[in-house]
N, C-alpha and C. Protein backbone atom coordinates (compact mmCIF):
# COMPACT_ATOMS: atom_id res chain seq x y z
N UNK A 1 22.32 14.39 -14.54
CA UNK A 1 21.32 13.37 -14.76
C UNK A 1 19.97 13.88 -14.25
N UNK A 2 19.01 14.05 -15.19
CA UNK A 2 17.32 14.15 -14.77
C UNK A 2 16.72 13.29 -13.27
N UNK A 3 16.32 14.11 -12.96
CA UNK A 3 16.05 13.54 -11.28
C UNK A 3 14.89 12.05 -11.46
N UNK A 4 13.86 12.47 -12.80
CA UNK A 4 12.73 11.04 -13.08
C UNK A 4 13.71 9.94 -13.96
N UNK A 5 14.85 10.38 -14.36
CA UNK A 5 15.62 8.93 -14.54
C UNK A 5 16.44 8.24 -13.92
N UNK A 6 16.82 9.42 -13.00
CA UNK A 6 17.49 8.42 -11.54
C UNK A 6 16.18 7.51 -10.48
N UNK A 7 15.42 8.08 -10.31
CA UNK A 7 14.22 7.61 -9.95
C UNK A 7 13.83 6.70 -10.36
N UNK A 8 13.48 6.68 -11.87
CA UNK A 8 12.95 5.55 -12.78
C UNK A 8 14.20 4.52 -13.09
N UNK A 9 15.79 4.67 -12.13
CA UNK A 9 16.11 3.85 -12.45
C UNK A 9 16.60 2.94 -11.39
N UNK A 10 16.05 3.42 -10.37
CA UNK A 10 15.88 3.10 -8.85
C UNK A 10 15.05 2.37 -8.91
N UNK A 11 13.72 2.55 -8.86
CA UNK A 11 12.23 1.94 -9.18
C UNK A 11 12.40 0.61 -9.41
N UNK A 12 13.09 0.37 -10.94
CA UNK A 12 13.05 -0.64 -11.75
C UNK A 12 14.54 -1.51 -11.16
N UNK A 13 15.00 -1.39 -10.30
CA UNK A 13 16.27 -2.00 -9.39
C UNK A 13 15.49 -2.76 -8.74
N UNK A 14 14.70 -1.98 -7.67
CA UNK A 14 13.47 -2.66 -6.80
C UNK A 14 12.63 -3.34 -7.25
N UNK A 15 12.46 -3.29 -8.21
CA UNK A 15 11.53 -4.46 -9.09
C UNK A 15 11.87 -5.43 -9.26
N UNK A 16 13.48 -5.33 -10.03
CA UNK A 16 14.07 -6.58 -10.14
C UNK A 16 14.72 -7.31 -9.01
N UNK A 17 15.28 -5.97 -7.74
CA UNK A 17 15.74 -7.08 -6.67
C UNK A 17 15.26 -7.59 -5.71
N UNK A 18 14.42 -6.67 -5.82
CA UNK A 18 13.17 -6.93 -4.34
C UNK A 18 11.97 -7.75 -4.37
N UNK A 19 11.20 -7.34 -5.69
CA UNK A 19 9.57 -7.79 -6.35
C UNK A 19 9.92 -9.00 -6.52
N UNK A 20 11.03 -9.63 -7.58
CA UNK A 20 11.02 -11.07 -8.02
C UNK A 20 11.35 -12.04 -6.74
N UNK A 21 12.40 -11.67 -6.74
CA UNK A 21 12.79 -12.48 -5.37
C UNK A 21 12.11 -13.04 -4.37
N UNK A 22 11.26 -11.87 -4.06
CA UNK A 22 9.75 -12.08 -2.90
C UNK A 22 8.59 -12.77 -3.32
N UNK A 23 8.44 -12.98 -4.65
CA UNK A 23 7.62 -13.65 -4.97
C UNK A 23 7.57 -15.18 -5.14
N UNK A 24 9.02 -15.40 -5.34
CA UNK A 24 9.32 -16.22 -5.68
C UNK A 24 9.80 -17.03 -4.57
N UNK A 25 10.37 -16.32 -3.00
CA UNK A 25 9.75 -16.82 -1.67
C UNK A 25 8.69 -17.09 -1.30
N UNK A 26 7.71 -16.41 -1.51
CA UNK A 26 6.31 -16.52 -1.50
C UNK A 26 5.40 -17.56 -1.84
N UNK A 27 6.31 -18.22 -2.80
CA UNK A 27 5.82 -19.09 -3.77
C UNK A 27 5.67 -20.09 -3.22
N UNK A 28 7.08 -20.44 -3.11
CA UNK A 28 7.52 -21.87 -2.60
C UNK A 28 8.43 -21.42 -1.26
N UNK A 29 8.40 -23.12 -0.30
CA UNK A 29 8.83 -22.72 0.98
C UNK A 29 8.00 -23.12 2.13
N UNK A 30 8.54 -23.25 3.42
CA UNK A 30 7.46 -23.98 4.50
C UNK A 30 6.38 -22.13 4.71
N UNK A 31 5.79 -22.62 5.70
CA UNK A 31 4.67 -21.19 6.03
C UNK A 31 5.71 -20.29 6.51
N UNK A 32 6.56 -20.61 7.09
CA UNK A 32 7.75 -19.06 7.85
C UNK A 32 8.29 -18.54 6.54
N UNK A 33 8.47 -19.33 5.71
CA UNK A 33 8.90 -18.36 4.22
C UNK A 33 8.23 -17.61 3.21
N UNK A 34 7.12 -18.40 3.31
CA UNK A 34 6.21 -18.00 2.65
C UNK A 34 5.62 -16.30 3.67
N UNK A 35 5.88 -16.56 4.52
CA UNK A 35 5.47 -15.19 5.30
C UNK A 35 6.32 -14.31 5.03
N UNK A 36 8.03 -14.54 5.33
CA UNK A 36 9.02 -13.64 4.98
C UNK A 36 8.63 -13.22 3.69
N UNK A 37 8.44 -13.62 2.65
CA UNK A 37 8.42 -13.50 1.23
C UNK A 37 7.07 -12.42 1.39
N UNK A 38 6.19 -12.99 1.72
CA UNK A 38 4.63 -11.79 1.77
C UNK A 38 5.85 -10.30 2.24
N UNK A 39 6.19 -10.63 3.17
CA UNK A 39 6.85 -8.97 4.09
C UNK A 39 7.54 -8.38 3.31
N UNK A 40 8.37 -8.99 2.67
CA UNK A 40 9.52 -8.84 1.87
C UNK A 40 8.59 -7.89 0.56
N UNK A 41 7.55 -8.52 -0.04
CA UNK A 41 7.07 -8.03 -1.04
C UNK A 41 6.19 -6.81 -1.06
N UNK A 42 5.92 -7.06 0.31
CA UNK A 42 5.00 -5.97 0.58
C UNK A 42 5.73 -4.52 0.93
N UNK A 43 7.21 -4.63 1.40
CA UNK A 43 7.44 -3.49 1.67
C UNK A 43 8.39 -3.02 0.90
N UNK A 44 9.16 -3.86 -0.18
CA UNK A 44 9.43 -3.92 -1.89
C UNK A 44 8.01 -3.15 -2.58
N UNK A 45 7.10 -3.35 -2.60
CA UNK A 45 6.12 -2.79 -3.62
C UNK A 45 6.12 -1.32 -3.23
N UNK A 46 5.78 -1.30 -1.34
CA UNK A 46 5.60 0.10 -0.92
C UNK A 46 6.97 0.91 -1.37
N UNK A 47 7.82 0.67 -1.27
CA UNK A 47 9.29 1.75 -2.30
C UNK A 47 8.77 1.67 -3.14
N UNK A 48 8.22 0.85 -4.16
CA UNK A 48 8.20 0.78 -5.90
C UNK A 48 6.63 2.12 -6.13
N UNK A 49 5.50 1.93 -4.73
CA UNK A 49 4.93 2.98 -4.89
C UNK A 49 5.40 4.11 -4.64
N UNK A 50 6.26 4.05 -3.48
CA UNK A 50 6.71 5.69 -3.48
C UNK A 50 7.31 6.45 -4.82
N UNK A 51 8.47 5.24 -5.27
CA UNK A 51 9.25 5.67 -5.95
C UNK A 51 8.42 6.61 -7.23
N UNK A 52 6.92 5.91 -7.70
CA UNK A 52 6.43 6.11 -9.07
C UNK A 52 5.72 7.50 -8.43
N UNK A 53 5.17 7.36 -7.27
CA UNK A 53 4.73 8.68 -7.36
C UNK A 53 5.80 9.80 -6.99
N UNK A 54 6.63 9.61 -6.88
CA UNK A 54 7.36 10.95 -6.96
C UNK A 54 8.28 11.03 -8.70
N UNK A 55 8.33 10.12 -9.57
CA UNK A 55 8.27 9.91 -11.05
C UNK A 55 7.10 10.28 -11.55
N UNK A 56 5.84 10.56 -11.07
CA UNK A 56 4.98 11.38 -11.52
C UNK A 56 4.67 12.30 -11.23
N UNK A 57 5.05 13.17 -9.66
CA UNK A 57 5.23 14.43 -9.67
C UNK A 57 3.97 14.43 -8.80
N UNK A 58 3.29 13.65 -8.51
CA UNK A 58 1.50 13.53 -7.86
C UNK A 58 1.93 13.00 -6.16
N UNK A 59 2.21 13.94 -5.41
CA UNK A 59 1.90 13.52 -3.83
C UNK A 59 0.92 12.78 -3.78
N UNK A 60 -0.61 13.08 -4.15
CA UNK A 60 -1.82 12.59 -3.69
C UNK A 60 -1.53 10.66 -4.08
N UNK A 61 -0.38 10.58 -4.49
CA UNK A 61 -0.57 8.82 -4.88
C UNK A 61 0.38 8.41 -3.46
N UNK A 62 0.63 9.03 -2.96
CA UNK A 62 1.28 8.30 -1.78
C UNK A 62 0.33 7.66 -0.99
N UNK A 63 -1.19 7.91 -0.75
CA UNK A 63 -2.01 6.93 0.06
C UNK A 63 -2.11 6.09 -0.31
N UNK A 64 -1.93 5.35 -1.34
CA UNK A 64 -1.32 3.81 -1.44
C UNK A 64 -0.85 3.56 -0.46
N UNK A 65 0.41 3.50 -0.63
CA UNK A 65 1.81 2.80 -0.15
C UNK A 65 1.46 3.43 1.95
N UNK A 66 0.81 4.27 1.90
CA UNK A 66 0.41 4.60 3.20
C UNK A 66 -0.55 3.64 3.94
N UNK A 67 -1.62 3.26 3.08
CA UNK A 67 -2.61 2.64 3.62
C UNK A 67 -1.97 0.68 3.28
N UNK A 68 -1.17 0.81 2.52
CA UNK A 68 -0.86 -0.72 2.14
C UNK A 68 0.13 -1.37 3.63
N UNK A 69 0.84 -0.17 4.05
CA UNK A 69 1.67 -0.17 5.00
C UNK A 69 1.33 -0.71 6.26
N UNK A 70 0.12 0.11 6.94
CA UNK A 70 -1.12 -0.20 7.70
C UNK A 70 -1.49 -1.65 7.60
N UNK A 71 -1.78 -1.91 6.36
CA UNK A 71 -2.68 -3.09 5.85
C UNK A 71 -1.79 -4.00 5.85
N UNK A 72 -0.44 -3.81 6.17
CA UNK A 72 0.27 -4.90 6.23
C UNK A 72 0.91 -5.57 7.08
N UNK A 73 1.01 -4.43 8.21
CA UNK A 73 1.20 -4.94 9.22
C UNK A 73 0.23 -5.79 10.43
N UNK A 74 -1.02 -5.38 9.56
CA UNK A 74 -2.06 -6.13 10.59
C UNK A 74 -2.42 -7.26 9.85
N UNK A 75 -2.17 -7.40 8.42
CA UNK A 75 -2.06 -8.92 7.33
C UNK A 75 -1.25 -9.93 8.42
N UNK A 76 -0.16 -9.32 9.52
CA UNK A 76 1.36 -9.89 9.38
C UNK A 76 0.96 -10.58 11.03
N UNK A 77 0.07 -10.08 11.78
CA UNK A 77 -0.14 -10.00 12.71
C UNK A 77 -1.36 -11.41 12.64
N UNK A 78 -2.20 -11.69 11.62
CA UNK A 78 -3.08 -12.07 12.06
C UNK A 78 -2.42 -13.90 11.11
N UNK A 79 -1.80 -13.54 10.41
CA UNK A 79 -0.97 -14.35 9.79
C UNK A 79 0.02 -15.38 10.39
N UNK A 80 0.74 -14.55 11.47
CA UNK A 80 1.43 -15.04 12.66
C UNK A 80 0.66 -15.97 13.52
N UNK A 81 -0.59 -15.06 14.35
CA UNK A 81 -1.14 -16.13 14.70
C UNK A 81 -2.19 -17.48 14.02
N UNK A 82 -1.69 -17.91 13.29
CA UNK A 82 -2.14 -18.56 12.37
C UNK A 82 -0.80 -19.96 12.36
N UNK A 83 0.30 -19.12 12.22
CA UNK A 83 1.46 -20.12 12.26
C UNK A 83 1.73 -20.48 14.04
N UNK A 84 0.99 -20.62 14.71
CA UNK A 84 1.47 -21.06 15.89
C UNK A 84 1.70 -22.01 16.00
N UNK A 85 2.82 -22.94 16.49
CA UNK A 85 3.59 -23.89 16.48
C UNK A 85 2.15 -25.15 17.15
N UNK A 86 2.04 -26.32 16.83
CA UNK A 86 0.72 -26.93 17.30
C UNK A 86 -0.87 -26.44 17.10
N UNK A 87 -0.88 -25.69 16.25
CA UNK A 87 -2.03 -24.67 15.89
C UNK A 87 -2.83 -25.04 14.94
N UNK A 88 -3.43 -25.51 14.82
CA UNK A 88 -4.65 -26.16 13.30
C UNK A 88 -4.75 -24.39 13.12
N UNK A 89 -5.34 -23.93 11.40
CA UNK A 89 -5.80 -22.96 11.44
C UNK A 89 -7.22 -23.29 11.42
N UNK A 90 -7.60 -24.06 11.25
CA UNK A 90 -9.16 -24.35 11.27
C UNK A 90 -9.89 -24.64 12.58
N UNK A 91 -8.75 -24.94 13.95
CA UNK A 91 -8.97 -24.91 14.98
C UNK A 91 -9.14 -23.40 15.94
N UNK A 92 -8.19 -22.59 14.94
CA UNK A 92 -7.87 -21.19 15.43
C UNK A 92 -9.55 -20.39 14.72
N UNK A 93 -10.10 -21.05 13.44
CA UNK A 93 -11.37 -20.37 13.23
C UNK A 93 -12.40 -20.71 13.88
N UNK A 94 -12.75 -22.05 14.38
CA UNK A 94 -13.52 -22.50 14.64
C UNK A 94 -13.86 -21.77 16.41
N UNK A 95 -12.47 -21.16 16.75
CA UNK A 95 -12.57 -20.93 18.55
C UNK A 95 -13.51 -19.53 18.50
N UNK A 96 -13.04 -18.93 17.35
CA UNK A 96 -13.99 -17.48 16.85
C UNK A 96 -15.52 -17.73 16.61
């Protein structure tokens, strides 16, 4: 079996088991799900980037999924404090 159709058929697994699913947490759900679902999707997409750039043969596309990684953990961080149990978020902007 060709190594870009095992790949490309990996990819498209993660699409369907990971991408939909998370979005569709994302969607609907109290704020703790809706967060799982963001995490969930975000680190579902980062495989779905790795996966394509090595289906295209181009290292240089991995700073995506590098910098999204970064970007997501500090999304996750500032997100959190946002859900603090007794927490207005408009109380949490207004202290800034």
């Amino acid at each position: 079996m060709d190594t870009a159709i095992l790949w490309s058929a990996v990819t498209l697994a993660l699409l369907l088991f990971g991408v939909v699913p998370s979005l569709f947490l994302a969607a609907r759900g109290t704020d703790v799900q809706r967060l799982v679902g963001l995490q969930l999707l975000t680190g579902s997409s980062i495989m779905v980037l790795i996966g394509l750039s090595i289906i295209v043969g181009q290292s240089s596309y991995l700073i995506v999924p590098l910098v999204l990684a970064v970007l997501a953990s500090i999304g996750t961080l500032v997100y959190t404090r946002l859900l603090k149990p007794g927490t207005d978020a408009q109380a949490v902007r207004d202290e800034e």
